[in-house]
Protein backbone atom coordinates (compact mmCIF):
# COMPACT_ATOMS: atom_id res chain seq x y z
CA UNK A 1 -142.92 -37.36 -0.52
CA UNK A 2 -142.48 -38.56 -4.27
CA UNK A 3 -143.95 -35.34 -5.27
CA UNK A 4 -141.76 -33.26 -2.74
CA UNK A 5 -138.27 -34.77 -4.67
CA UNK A 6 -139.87 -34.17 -7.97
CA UNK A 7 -139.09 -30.90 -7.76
CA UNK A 8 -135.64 -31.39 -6.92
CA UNK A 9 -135.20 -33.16 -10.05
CA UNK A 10 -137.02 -30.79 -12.10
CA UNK A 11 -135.18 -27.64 -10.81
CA UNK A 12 -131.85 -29.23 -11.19
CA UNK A 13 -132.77 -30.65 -15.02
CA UNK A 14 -134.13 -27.73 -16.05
CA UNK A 15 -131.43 -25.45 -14.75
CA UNK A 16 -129.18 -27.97 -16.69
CA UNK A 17 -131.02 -27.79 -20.39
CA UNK A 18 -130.72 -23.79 -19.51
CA UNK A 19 -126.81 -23.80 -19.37
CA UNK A 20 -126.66 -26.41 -22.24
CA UNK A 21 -124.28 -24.18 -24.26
CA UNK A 22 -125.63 -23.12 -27.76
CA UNK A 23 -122.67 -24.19 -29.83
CA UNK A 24 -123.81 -27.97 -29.27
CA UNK A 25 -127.09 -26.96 -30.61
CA UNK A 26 -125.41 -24.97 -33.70
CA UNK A 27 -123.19 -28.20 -34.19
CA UNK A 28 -125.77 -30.64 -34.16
CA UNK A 29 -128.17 -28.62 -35.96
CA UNK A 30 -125.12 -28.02 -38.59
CA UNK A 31 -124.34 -32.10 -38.91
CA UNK A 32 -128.47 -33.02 -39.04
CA UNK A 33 -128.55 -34.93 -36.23
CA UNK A 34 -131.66 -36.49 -35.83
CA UNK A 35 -134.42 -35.66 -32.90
CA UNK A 36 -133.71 -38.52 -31.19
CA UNK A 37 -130.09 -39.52 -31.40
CA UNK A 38 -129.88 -35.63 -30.77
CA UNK A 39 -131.88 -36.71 -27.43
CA UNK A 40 -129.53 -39.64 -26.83
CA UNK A 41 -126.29 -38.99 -27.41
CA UNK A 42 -125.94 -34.85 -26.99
CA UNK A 43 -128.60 -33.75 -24.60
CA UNK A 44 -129.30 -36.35 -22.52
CA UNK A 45 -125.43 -36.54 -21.77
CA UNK A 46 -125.50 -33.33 -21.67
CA UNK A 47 -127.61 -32.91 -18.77
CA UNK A 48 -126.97 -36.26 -16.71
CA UNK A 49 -124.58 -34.12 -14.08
CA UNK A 50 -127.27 -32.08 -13.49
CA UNK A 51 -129.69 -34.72 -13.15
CA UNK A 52 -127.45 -36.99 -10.56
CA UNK A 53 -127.69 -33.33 -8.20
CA UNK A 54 -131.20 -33.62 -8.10
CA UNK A 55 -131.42 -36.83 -7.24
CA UNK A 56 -128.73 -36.69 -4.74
CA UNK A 57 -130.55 -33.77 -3.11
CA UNK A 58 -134.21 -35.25 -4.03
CA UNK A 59 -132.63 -38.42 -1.94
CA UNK A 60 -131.46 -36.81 1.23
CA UNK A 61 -135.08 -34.93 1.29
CA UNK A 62 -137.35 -38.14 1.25
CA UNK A 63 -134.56 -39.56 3.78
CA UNK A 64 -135.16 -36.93 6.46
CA UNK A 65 -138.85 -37.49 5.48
CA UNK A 66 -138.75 -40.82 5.80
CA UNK A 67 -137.32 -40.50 9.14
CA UNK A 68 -139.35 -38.02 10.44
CA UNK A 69 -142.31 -39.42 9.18
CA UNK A 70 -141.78 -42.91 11.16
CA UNK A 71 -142.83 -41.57 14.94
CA UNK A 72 -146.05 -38.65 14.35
CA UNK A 73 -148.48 -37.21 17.54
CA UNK A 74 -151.41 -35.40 16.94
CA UNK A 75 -152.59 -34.73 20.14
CA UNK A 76 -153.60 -37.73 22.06
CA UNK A 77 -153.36 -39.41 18.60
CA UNK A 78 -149.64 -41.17 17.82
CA UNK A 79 -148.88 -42.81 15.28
CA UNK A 80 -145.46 -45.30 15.07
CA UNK A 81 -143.82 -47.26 12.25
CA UNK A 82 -140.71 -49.67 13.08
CA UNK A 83 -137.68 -47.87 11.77
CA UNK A 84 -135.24 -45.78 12.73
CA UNK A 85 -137.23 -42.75 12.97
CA UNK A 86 -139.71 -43.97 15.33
CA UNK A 87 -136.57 -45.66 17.08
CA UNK A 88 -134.35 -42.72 17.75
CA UNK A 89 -138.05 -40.98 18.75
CA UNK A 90 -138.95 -43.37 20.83
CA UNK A 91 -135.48 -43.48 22.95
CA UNK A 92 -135.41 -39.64 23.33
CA UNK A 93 -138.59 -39.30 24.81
CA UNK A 94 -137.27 -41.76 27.20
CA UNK A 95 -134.34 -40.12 27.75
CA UNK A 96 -131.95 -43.06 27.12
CA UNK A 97 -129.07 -41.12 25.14
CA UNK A 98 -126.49 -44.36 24.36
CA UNK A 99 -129.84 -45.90 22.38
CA UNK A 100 -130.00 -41.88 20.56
CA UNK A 101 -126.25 -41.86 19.52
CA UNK A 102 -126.88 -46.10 18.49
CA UNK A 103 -129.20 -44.76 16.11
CA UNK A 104 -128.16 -41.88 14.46
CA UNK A 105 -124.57 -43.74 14.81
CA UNK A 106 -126.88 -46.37 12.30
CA UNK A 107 -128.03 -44.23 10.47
CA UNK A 108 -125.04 -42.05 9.84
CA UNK A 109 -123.23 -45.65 8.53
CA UNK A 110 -126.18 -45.82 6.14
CA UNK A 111 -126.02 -42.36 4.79
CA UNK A 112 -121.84 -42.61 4.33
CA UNK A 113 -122.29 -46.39 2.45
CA UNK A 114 -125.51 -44.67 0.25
CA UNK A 115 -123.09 -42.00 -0.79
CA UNK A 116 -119.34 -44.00 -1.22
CA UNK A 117 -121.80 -47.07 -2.97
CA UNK A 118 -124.17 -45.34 -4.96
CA UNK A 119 -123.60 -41.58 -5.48
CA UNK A 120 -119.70 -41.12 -5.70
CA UNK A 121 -119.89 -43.67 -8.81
CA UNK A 122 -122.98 -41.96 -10.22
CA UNK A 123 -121.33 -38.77 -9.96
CA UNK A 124 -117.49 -40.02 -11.31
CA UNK A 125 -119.68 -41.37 -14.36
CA UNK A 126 -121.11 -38.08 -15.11
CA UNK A 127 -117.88 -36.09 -14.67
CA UNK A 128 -116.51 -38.97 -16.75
CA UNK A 129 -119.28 -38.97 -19.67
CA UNK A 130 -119.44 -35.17 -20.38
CA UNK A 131 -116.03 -33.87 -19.86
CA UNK A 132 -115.02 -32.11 -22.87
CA UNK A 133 -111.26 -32.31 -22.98
């Protein structure tokens, strides 16, 4: 799973140092700005939006994984963990559909609290940090 949302990371940084635009280069390279306050305070800045978008979407991977991954049957073979996975599994192969919508209604609240609590503020810091007006 860690290496799975790796990748989302990597794609997202990458594509980020790729669209760092060349007159920051020319500028720092023109006021000899050292390697690493050149790291520090012009590329790491630079590419913090792009690195909160990877881990949003490197987050919501190893969540459906996660969930997925609680309740597994390999033929006669099943295998259960305690969470909400193996929960809402559990209730739909009985067939009880108030216990389904309980837990996705749970789970939903934890996405939506995850995303106003941690990933709004992440995201109005890197707007913040790197606008250039």
């Amino acid at each position: 799973m860690i290496l799975g949302t790796d990748w989302c990371i990597l794609f997202n940084v990458t594509a980020g140092a790729s669209a760092f635009p060349s007159d920051f280069r020319e500028a720092a390279a023109s006021f000899r700005v050292r390697p690493r306050r050149w790291w520090r305070e012009v590329m790491l800045p630079g590419i913090f939006p792009y690195y909160v978008t990877g881990a949003i979407t490197a987050s919501g991977g190893a969540w459906n994984a996660t969930i997925v991954a609680e309740a597994v049957s390999w033929g006669s073979e099943r295998l259960s963990a305690s969470g909400r996975g193996a929960y809402i599994a559990q209730m739909t192969e009985a067939g009880d559909c108030p216990r389904i919508a309980l837990g996705v209604a749970v789970m939903s609240v934890l996405v939506i609290l995850t995303n106003r609590l941690l990933w709004r503020p992440l995201c109005a810091l890197a707007k913040r940090r790197t606008r250039l007006d």
